[in-house]
PDB file of N, CA and C in Angstrom:
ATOM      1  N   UNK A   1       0.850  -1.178   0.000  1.00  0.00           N
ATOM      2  CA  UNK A   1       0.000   0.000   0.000  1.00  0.00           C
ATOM      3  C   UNK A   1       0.891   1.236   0.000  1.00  0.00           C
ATOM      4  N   UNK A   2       0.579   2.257  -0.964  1.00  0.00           N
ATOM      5  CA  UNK A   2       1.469   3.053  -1.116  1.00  0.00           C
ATOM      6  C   UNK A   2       1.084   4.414  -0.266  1.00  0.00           C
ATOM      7  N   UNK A   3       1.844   5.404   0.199  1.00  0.00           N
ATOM      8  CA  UNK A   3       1.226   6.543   1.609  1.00  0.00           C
ATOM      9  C   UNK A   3      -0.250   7.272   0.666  1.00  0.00           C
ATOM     10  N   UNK A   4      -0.042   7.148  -0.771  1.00  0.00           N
ATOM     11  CA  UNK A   4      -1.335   8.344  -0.659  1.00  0.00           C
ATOM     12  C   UNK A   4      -2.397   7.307  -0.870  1.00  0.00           C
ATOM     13  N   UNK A   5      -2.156   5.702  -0.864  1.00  0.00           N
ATOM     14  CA  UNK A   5      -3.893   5.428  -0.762  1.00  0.00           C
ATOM     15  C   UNK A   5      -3.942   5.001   0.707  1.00  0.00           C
ATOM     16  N   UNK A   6      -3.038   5.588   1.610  1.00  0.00           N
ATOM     17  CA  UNK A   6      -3.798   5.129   2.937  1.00  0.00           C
ATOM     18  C   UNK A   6      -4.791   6.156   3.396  1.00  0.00           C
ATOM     19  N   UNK A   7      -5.905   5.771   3.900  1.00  0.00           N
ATOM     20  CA  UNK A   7      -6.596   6.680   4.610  1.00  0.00           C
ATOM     21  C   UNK A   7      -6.824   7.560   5.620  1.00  0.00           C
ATOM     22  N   UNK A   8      -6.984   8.818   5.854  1.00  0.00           N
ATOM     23  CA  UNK A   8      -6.503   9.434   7.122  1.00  0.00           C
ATOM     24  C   UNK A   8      -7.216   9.119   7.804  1.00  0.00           C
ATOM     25  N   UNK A   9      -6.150   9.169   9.124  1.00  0.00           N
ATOM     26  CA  UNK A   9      -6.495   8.722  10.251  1.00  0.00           C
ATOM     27  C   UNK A   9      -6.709   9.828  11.551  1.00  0.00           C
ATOM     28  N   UNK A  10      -6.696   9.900  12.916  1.00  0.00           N
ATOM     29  CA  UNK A  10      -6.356  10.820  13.765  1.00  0.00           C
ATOM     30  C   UNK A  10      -5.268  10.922  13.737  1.00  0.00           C
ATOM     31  N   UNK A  11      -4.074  10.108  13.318  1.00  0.00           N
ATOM     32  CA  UNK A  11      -2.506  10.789  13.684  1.00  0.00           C
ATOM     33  C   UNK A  11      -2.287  11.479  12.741  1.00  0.00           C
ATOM     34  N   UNK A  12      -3.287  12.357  10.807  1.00  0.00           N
ATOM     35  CA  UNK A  12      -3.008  13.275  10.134  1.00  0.00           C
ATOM     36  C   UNK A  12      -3.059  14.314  11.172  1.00  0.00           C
ATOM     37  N   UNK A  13      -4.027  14.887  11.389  1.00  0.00           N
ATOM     38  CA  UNK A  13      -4.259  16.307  12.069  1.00  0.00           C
ATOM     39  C   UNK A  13      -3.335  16.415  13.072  1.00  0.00           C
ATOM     40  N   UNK A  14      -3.339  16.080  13.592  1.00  0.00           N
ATOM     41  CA  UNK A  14      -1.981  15.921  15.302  1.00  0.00           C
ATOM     42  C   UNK A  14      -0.426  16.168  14.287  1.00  0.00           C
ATOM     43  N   UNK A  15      -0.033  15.300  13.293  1.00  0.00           N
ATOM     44  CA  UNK A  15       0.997  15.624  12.433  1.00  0.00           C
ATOM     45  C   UNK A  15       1.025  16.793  11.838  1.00  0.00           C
ATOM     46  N   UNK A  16      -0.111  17.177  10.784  1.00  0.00           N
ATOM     47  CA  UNK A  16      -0.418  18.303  10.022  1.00  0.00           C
ATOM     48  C   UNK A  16      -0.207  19.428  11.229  1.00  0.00           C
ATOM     49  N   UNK A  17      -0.916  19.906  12.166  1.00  0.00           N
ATOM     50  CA  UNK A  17      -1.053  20.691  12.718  1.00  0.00           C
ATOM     51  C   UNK A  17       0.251  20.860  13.817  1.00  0.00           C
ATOM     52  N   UNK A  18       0.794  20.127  14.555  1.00  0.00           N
ATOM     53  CA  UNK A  18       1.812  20.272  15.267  1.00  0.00           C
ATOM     54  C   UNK A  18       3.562  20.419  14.397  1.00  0.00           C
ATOM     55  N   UNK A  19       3.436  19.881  13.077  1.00  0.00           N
ATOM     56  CA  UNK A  19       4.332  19.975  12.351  1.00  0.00           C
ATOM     57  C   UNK A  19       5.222  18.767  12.516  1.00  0.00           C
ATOM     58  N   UNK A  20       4.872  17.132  12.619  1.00  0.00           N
ATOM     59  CA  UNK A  20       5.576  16.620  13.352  1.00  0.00           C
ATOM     60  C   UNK A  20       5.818  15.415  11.830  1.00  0.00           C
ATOM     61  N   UNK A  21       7.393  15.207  11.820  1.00  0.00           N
ATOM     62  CA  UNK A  21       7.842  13.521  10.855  1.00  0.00           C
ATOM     63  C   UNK A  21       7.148  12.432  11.814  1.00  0.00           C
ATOM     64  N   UNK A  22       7.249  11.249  10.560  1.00  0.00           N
ATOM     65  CA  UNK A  22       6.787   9.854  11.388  1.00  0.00           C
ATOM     66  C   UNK A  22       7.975   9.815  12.548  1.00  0.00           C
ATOM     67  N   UNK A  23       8.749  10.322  12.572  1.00  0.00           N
ATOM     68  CA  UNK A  23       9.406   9.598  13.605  1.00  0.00           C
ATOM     69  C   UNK A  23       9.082  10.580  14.733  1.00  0.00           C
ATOM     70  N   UNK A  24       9.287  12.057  14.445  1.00  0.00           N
ATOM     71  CA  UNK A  24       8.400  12.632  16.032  1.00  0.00           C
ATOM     72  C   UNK A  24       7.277  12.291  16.294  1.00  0.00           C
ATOM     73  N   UNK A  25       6.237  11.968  15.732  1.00  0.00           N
ATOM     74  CA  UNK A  25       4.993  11.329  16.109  1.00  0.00           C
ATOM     75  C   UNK A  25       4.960  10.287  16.753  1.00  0.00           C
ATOM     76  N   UNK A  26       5.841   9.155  16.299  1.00  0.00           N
ATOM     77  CA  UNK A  26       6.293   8.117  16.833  1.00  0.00           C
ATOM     78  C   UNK A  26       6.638   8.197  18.342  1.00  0.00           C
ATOM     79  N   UNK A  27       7.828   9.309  18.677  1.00  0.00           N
ATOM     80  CA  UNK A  27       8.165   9.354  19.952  1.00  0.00           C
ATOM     81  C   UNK A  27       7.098  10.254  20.888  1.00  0.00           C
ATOM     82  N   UNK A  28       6.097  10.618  20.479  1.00  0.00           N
ATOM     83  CA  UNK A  28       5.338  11.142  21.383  1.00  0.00           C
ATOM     84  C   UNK A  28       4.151   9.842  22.018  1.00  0.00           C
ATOM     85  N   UNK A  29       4.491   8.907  21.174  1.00  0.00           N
ATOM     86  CA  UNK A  29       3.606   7.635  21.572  1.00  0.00           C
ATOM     87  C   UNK A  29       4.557   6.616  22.171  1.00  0.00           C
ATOM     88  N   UNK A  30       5.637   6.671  21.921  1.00  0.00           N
ATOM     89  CA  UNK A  30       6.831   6.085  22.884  1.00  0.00           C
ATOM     90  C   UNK A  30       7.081   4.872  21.250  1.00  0.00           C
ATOM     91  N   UNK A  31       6.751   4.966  20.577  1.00  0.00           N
ATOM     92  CA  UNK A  31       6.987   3.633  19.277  1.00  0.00           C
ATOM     93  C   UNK A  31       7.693   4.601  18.015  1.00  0.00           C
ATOM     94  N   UNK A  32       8.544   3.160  17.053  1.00  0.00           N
ATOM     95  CA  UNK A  32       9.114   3.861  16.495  1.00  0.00           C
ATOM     96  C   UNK A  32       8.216   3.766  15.112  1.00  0.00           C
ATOM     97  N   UNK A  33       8.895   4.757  13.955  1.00  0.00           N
ATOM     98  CA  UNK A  33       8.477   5.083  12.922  1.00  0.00           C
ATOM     99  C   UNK A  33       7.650   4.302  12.334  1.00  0.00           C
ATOM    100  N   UNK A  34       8.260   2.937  12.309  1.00  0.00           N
ATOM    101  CA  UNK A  34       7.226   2.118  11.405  1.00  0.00           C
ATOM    102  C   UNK A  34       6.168   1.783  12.217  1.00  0.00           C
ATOM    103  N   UNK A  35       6.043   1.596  13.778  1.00  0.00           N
ATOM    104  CA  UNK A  35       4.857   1.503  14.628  1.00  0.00           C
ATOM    105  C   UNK A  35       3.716   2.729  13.800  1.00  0.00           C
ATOM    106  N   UNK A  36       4.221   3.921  13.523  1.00  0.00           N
ATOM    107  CA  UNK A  36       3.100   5.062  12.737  1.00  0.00           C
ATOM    108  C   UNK A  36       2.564   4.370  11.949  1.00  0.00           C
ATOM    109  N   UNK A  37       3.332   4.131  10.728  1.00  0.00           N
ATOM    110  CA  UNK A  37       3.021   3.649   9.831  1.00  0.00           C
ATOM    111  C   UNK A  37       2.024   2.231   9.941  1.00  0.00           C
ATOM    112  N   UNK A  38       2.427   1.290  10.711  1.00  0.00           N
ATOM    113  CA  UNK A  38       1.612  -0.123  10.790  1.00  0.00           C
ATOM    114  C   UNK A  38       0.283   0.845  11.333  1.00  0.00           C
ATOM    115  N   UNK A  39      -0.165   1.828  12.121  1.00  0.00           N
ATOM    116  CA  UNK A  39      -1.350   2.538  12.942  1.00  0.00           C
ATOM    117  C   UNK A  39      -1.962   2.875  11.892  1.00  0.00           C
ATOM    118  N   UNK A  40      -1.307   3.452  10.381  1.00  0.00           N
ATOM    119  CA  UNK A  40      -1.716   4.422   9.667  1.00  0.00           C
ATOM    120  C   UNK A  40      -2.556   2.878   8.530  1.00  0.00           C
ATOM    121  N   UNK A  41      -2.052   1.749   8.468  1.00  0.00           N
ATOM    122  CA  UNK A  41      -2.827   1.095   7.788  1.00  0.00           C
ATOM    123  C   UNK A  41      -3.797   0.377   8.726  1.00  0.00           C
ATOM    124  N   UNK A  42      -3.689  -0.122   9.924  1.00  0.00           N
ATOM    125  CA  UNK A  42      -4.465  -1.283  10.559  1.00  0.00           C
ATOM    126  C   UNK A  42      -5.133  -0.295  11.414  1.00  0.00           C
ATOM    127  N   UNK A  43      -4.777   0.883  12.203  1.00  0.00           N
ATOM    128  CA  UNK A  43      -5.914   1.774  13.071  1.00  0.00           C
ATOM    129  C   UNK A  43      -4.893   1.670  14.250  1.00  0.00           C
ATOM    130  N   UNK A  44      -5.213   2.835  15.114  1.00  0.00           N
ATOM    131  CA  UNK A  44      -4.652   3.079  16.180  1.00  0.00           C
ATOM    132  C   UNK A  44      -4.745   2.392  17.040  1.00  0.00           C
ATOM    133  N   UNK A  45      -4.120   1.666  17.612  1.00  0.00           N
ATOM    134  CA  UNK A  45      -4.334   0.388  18.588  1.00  0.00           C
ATOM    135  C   UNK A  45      -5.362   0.882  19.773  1.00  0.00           C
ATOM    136  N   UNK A  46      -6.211   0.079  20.435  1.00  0.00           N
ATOM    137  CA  UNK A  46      -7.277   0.630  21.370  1.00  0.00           C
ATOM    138  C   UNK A  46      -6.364   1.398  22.787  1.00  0.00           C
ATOM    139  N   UNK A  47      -5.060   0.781  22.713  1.00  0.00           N
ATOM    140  CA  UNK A  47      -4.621   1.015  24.261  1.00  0.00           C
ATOM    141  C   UNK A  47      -3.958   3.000  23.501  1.00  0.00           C
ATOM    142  N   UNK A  48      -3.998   3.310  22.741  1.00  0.00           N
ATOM    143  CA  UNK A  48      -3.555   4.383  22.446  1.00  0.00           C
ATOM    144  C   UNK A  48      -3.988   5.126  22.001  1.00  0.00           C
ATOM    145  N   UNK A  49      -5.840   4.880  21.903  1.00  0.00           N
ATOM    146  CA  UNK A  49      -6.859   5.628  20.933  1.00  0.00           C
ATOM    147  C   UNK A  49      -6.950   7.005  21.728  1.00  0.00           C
ATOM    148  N   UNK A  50      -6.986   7.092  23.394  1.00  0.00           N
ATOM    149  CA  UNK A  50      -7.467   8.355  24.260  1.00  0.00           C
ATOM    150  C   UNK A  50      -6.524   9.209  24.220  1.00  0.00           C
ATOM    151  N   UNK A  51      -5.154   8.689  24.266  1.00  0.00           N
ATOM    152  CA  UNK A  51      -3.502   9.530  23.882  1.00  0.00           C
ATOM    153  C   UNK A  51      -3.872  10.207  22.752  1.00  0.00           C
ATOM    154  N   UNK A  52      -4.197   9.454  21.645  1.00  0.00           N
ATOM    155  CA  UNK A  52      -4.512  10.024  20.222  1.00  0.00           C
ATOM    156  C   UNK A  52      -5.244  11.535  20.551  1.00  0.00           C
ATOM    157  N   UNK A  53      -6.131  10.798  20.694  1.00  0.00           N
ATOM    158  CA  UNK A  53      -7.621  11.566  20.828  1.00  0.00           C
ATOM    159  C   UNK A  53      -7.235  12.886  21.472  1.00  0.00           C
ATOM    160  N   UNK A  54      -6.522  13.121  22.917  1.00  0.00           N
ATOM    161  CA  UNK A  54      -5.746  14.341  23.778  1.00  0.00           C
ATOM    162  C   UNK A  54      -5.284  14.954  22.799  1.00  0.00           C
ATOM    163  N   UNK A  55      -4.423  14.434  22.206  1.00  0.00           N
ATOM    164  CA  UNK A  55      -3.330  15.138  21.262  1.00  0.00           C
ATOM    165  C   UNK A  55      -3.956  15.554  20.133  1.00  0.00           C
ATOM    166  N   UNK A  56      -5.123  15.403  19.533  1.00  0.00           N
ATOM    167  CA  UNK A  56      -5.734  15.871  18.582  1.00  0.00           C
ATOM    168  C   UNK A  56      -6.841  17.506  19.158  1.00  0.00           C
ATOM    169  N   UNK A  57      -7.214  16.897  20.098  1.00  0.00           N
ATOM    170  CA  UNK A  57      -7.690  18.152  21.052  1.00  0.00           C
ATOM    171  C   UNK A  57      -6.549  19.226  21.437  1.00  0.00           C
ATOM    172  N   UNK A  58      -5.553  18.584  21.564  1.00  0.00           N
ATOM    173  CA  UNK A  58      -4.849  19.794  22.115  1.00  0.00           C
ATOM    174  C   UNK A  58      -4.514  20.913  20.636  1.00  0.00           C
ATOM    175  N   UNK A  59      -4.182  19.621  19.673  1.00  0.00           N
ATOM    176  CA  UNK A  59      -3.976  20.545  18.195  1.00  0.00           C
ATOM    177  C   UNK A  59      -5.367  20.985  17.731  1.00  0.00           C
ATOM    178  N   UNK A  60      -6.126  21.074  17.856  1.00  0.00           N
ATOM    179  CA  UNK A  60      -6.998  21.569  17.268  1.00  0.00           C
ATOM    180  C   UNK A  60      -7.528  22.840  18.747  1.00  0.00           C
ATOM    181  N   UNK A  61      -7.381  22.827  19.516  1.00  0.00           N
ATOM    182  CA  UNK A  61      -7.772  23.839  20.205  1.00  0.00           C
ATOM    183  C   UNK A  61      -6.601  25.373  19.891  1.00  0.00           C
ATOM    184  N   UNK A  62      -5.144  24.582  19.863  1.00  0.00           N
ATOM    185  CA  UNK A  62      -4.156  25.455  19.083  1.00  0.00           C
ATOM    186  C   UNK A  62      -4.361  25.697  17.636  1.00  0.00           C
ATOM    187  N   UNK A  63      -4.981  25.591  17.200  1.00  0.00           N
ATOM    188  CA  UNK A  63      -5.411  25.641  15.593  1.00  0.00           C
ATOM    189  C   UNK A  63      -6.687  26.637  15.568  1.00  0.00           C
ATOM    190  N   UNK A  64      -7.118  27.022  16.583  1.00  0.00           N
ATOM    191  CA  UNK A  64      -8.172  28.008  16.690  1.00  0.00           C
ATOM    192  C   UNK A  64      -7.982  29.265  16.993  1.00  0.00           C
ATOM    193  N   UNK A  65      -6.787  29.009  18.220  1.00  0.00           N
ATOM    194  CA  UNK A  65      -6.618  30.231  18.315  1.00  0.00           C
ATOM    195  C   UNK A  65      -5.403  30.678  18.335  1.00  0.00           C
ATOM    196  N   UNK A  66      -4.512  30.235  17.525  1.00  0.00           N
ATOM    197  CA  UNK A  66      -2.995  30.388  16.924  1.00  0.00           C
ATOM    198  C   UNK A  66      -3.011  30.419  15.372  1.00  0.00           C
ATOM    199  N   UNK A  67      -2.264  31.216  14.927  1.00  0.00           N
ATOM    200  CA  UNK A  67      -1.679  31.139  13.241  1.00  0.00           C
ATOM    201  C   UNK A  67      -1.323  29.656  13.258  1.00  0.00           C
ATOM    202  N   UNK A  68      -2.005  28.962  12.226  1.00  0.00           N
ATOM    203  CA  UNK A  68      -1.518  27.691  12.115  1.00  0.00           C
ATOM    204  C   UNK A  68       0.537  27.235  11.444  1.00  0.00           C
ATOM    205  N   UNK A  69       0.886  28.576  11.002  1.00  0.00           N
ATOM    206  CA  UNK A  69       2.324  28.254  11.044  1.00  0.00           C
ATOM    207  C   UNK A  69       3.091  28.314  11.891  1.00  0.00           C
ATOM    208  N   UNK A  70       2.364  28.846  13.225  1.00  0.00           N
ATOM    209  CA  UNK A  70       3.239  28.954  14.601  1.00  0.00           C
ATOM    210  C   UNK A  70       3.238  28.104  15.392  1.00  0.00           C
ATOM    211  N   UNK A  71       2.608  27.010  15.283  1.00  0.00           N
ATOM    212  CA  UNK A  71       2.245  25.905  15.948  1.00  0.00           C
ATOM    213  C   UNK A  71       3.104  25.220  15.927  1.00  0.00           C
ATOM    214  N   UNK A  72       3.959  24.753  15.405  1.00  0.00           N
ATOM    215  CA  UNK A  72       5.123  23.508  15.572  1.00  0.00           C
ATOM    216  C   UNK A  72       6.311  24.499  15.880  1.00  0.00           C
ATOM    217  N   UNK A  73       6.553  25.620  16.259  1.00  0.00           N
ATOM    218  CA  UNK A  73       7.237  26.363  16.826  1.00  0.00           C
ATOM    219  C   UNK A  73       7.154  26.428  18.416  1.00  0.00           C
ATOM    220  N   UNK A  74       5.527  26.793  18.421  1.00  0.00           N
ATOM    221  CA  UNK A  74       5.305  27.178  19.707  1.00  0.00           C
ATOM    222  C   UNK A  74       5.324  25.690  20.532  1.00  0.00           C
ATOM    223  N   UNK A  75       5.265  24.712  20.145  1.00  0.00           N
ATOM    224  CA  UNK A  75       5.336  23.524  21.063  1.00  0.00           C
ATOM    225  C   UNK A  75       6.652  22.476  20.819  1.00  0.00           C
ATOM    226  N   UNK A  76       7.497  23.152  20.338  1.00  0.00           N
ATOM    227  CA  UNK A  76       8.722  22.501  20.715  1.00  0.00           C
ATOM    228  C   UNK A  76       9.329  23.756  21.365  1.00  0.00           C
ATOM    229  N   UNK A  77       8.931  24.641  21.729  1.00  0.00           N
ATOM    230  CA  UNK A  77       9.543  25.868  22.648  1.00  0.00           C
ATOM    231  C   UNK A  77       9.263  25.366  24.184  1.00  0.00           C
ATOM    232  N   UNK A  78      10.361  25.080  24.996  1.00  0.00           N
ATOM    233  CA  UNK A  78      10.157  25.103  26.295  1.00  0.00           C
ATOM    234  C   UNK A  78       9.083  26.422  27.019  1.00  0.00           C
ATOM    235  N   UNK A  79       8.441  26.109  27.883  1.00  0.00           N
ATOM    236  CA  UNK A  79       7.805  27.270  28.464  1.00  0.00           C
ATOM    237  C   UNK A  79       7.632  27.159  29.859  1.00  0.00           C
ATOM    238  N   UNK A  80       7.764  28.049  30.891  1.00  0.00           N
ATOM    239  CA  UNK A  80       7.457  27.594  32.399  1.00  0.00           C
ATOM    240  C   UNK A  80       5.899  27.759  32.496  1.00  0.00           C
ATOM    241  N   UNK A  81       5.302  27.794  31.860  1.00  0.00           N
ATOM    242  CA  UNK A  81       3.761  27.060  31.713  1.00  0.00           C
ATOM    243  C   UNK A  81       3.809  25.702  32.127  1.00  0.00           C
ATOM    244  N   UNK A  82       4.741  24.710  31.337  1.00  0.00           N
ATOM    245  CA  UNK A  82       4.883  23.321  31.150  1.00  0.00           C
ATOM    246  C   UNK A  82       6.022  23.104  32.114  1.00  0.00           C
ATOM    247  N   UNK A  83       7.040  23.539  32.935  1.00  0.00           N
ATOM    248  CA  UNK A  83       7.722  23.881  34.015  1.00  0.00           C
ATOM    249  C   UNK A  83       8.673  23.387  33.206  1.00  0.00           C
ATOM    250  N   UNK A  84       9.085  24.459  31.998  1.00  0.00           N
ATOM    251  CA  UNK A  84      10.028  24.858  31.415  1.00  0.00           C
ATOM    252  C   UNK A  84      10.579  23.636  30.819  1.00  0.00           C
ATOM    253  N   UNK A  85       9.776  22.847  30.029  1.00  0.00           N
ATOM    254  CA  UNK A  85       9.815  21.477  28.796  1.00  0.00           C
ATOM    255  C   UNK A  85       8.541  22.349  27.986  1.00  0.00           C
ATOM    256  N   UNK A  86       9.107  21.641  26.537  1.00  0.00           N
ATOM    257  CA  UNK A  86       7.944  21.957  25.772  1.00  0.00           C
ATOM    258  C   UNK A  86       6.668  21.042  25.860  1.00  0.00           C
ATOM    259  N   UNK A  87       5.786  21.207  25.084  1.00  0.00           N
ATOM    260  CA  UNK A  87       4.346  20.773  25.386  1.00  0.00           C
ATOM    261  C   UNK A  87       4.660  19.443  24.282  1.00  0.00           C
ATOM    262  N   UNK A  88       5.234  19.267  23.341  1.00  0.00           N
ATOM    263  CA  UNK A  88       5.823  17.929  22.999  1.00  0.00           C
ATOM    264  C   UNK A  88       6.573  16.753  23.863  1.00  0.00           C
ATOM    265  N   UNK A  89       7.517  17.385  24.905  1.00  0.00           N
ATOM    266  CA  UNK A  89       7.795  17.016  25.704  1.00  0.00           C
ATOM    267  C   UNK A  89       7.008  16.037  26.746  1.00  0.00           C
ATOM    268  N   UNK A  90       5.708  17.434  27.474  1.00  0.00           N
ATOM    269  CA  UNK A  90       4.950  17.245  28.238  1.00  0.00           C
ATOM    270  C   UNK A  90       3.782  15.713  27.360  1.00  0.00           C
ATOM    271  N   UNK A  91       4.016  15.484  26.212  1.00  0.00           N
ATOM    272  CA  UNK A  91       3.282  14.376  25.397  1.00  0.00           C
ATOM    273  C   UNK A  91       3.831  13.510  25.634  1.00  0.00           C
ATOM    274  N   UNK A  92       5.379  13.266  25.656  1.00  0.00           N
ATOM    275  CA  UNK A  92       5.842  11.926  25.689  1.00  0.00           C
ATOM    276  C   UNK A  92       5.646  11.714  26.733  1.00  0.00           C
ATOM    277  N   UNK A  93       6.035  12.722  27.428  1.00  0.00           N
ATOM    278  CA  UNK A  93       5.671  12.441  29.350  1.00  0.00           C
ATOM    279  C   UNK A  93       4.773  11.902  29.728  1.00  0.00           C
ATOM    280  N   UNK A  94       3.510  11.343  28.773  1.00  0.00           N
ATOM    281  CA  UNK A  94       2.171  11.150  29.379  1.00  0.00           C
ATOM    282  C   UNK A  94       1.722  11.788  30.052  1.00  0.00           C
ATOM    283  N   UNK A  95       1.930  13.396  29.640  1.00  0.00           N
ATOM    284  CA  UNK A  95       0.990  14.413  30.887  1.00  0.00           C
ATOM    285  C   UNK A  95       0.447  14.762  29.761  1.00  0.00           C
ATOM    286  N   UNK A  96      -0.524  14.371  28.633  1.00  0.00           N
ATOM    287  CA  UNK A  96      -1.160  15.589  27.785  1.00  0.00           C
ATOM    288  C   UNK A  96      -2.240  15.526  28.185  1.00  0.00           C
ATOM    289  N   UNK A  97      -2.963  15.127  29.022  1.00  0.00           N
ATOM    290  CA  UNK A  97      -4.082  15.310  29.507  1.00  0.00           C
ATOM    291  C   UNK A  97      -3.817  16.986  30.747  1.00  0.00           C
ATOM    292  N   UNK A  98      -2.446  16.609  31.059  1.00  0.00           N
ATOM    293  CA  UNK A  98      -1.975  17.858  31.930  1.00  0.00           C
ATOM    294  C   UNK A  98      -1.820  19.103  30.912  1.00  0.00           C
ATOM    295  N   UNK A  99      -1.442  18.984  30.172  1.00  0.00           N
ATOM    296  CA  UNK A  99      -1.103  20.066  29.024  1.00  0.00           C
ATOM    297  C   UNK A  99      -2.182  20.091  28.163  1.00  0.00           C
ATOM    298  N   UNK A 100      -3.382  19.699  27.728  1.00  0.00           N
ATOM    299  CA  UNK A 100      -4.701  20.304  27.630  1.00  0.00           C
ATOM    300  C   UNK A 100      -5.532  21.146  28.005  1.00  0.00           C
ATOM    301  N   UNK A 101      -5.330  20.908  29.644  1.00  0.00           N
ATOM    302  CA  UNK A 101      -6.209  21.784  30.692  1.00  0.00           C
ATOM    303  C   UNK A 101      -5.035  23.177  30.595  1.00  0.00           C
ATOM    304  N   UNK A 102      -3.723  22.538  30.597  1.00  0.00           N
ATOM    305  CA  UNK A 102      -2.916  24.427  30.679  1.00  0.00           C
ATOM    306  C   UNK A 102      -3.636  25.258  29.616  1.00  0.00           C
ATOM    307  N   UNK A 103      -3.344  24.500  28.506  1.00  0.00           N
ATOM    308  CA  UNK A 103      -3.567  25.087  27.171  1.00  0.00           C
ATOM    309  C   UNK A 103      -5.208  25.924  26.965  1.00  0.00           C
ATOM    310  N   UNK A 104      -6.196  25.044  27.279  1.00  0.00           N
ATOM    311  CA  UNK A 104      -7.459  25.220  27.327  1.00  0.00           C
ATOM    312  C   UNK A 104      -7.780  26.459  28.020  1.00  0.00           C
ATOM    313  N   UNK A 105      -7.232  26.542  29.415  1.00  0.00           N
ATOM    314  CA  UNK A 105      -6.778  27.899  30.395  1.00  0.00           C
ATOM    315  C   UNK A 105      -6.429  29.148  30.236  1.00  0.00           C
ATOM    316  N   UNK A 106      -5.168  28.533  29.385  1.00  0.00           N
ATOM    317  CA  UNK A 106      -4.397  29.633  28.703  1.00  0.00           C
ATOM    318  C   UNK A 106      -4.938  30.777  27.855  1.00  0.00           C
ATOM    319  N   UNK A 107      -6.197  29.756  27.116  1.00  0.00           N
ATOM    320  CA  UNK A 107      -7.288  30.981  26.270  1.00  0.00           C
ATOM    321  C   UNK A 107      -8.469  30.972  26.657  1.00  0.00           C
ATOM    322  N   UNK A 108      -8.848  30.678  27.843  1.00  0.00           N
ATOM    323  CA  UNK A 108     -10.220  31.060  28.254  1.00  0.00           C
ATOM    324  C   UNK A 108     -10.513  32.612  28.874  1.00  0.00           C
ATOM    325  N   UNK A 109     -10.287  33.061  28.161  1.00  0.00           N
ATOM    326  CA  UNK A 109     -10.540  34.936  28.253  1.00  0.00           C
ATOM    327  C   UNK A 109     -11.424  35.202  29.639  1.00  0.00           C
ATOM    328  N   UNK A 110     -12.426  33.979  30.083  1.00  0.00           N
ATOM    329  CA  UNK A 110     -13.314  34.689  31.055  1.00  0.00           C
ATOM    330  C   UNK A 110     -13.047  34.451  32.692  1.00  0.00           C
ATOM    331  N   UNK A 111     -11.883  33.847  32.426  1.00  0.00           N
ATOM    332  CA  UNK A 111     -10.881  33.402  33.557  1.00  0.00           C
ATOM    333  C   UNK A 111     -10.291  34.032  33.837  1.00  0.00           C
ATOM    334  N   UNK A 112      -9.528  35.072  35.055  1.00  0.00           N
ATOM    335  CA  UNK A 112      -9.025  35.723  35.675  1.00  0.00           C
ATOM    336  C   UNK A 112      -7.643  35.300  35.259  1.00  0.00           C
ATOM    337  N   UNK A 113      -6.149  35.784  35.182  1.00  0.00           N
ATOM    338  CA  UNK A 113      -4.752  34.876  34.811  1.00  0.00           C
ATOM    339  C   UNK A 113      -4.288  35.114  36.492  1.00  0.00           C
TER     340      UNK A 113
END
């Protein structure tokens, strides 16, 4: 199967939008390159669908209210938001459920800072 007849999956948008190769995508799920690739034909394995799923929320909530070319900038930038690791970082870490709620925070205008 050749890459353009595979079908997109949730790991396009999370890639597209964060700016990330199979192999950084890979390490934000802790597997290597071709682990993407086997996901991208057979489906995201069940034990990794909610990881997915975070990480697609988090890019798409940054995709709303960021220039979409600043986005794979702004999250390989360390920040003491994320206690000074980037928010890619904070993914492999298995905190993106922690780095959702920052992020989500971060632009809720009706929230006091």
């Amino acid at each position: 199967m050749t890459p353009a007849t595979l079908t997109r999956t949730l790991l396009d948008p999370i890639a597209d939008s964060l700016g990330l190769s199979e192999t950084e995508l890979g390490r934000l799920f802790g597997v290597r390159r071709q682990a993407i690739q086997q996901w991208r034909e057979r489906g995201i394995p069940s034990a990794r669908q909610a990881k997915a799923a975070s990480i697609a929320a988090i890019a798409e909530l940054l995709e709303h209210q960021l220039k979409p070319e600043r986005i794979p900038g702004i999250v390989r930038r360390p920040a003491p938001a994320y206690g000074g690791i980037s928010a890619l970082e904070m993914i492999e870490e298995d905190r993106h459920e922690q780095l959702y709620e920052v992020v989500r925070r971060s632009f809720d205008w009706a929230t006091p800072a």
